[in-house]
C-alpha atoms as a PDB file:
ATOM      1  CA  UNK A   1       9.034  -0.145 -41.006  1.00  0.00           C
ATOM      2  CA  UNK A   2      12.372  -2.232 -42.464  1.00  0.00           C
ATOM      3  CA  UNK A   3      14.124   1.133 -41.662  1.00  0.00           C
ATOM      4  CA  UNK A   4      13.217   1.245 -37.960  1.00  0.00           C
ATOM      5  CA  UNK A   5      14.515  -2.587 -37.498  1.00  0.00           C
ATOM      6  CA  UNK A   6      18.078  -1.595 -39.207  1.00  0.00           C
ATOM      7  CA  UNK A   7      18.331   1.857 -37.428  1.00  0.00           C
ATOM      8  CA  UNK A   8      17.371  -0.266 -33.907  1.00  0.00           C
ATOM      9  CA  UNK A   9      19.820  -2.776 -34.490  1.00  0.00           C
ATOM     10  CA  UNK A  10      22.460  -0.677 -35.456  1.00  0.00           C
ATOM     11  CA  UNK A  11      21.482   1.400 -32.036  1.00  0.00           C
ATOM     12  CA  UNK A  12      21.956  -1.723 -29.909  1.00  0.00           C
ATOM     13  CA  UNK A  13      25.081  -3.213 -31.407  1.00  0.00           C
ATOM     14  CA  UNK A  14      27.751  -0.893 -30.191  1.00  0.00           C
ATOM     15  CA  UNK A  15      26.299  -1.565 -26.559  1.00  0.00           C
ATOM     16  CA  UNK A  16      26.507  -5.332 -27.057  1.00  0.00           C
ATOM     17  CA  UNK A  17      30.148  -5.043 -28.373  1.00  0.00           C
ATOM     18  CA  UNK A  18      31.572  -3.420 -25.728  1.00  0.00           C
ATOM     19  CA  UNK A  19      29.550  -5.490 -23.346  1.00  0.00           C
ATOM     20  CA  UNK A  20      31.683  -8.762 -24.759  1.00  0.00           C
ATOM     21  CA  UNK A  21      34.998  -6.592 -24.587  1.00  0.00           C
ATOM     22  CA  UNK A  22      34.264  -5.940 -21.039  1.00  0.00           C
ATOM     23  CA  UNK A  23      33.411  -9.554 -20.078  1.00  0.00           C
ATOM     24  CA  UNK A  24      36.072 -11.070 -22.046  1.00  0.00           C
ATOM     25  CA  UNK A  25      38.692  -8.844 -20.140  1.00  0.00           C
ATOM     26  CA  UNK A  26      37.198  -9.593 -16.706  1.00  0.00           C
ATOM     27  CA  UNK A  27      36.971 -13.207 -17.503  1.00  0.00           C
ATOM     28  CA  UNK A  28      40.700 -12.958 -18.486  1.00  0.00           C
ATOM     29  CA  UNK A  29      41.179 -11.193 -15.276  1.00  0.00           C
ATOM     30  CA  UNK A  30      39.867 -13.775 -13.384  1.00  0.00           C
ATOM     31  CA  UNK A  31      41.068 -16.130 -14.515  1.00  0.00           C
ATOM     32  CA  UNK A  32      44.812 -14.859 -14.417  1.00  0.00           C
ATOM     33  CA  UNK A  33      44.423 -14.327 -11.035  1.00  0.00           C
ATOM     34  CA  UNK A  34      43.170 -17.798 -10.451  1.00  0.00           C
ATOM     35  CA  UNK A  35      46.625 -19.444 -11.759  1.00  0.00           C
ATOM     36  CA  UNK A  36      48.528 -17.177 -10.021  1.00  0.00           C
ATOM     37  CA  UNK A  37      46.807 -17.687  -6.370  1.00  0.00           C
ATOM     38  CA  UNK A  38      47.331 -21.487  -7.723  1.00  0.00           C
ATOM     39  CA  UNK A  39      50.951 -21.026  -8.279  1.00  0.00           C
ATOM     40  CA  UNK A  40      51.538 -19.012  -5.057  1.00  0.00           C
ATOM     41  CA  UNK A  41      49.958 -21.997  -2.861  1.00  0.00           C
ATOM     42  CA  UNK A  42      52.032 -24.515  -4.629  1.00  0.00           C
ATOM     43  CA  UNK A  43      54.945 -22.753  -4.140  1.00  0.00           C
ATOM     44  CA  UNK A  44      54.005 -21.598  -0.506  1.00  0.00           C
ATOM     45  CA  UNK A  45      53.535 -25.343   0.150  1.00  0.00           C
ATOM     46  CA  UNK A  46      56.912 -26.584  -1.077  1.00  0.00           C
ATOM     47  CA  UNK A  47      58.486 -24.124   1.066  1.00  0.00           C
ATOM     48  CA  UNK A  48      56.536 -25.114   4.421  1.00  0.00           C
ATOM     49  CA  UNK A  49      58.399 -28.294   3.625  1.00  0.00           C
ATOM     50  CA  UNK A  50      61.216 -27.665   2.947  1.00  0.00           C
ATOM     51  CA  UNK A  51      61.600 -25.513   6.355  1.00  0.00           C
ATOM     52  CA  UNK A  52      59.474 -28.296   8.274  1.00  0.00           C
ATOM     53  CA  UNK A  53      56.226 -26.314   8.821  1.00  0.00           C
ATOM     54  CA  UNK A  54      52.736 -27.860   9.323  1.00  0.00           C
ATOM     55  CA  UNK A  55      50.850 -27.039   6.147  1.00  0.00           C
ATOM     56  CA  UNK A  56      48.993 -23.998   5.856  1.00  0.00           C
ATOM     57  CA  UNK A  57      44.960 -24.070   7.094  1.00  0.00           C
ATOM     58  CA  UNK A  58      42.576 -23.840   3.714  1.00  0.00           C
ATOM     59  CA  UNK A  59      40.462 -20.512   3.234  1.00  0.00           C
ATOM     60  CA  UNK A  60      37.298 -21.128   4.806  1.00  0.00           C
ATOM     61  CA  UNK A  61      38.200 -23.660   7.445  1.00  0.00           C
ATOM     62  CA  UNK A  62      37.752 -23.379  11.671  1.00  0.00           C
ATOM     63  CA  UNK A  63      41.208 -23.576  11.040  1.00  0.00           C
ATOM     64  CA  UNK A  64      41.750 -20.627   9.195  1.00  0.00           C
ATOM     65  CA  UNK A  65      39.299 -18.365  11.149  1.00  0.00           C
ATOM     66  CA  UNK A  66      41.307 -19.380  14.185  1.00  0.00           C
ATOM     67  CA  UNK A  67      44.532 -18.147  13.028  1.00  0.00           C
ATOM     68  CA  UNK A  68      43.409 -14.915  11.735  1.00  0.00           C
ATOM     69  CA  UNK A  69      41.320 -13.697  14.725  1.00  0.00           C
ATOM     70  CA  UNK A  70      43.189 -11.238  16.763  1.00  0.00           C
ATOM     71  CA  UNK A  71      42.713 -13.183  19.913  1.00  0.00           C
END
């Protein structure tokens, strides 16, 4: 019975591993892509003003559903 255990461990481990390899890579995804959408508003912002433009509507606002509807 100590054989079946070992032999059902060993069957589930290489599963598990490559399940953390695959979340630690999305995670890192994520989270790259986080800073750089972070980065790109900051530096979208300091150029609306320095050319004198109202600041940009957030994601999500009336604002921003406004602007982006084809009417």
């Amino acid at each position: 019975m100590e054989n079946f255990w070992v032999n059902a461990l060993w069957s589930v481990t290489p599963t598990i591993l490559v399940g953390l390899v695959f979340w630690a890579i999305v995670r890192s995804i994520i989270r790259a892509d986080r800073g750089e959408r972070a980065a790109y508003a900051e530096m979208e912002s300091v150029e609306r003003v320095r050319l004198g433009l109202p600041p940009a509507p957030r994601p999500g606002s009336a604002a921003a559903a406004k602007a982006s509807s084809p009417e």
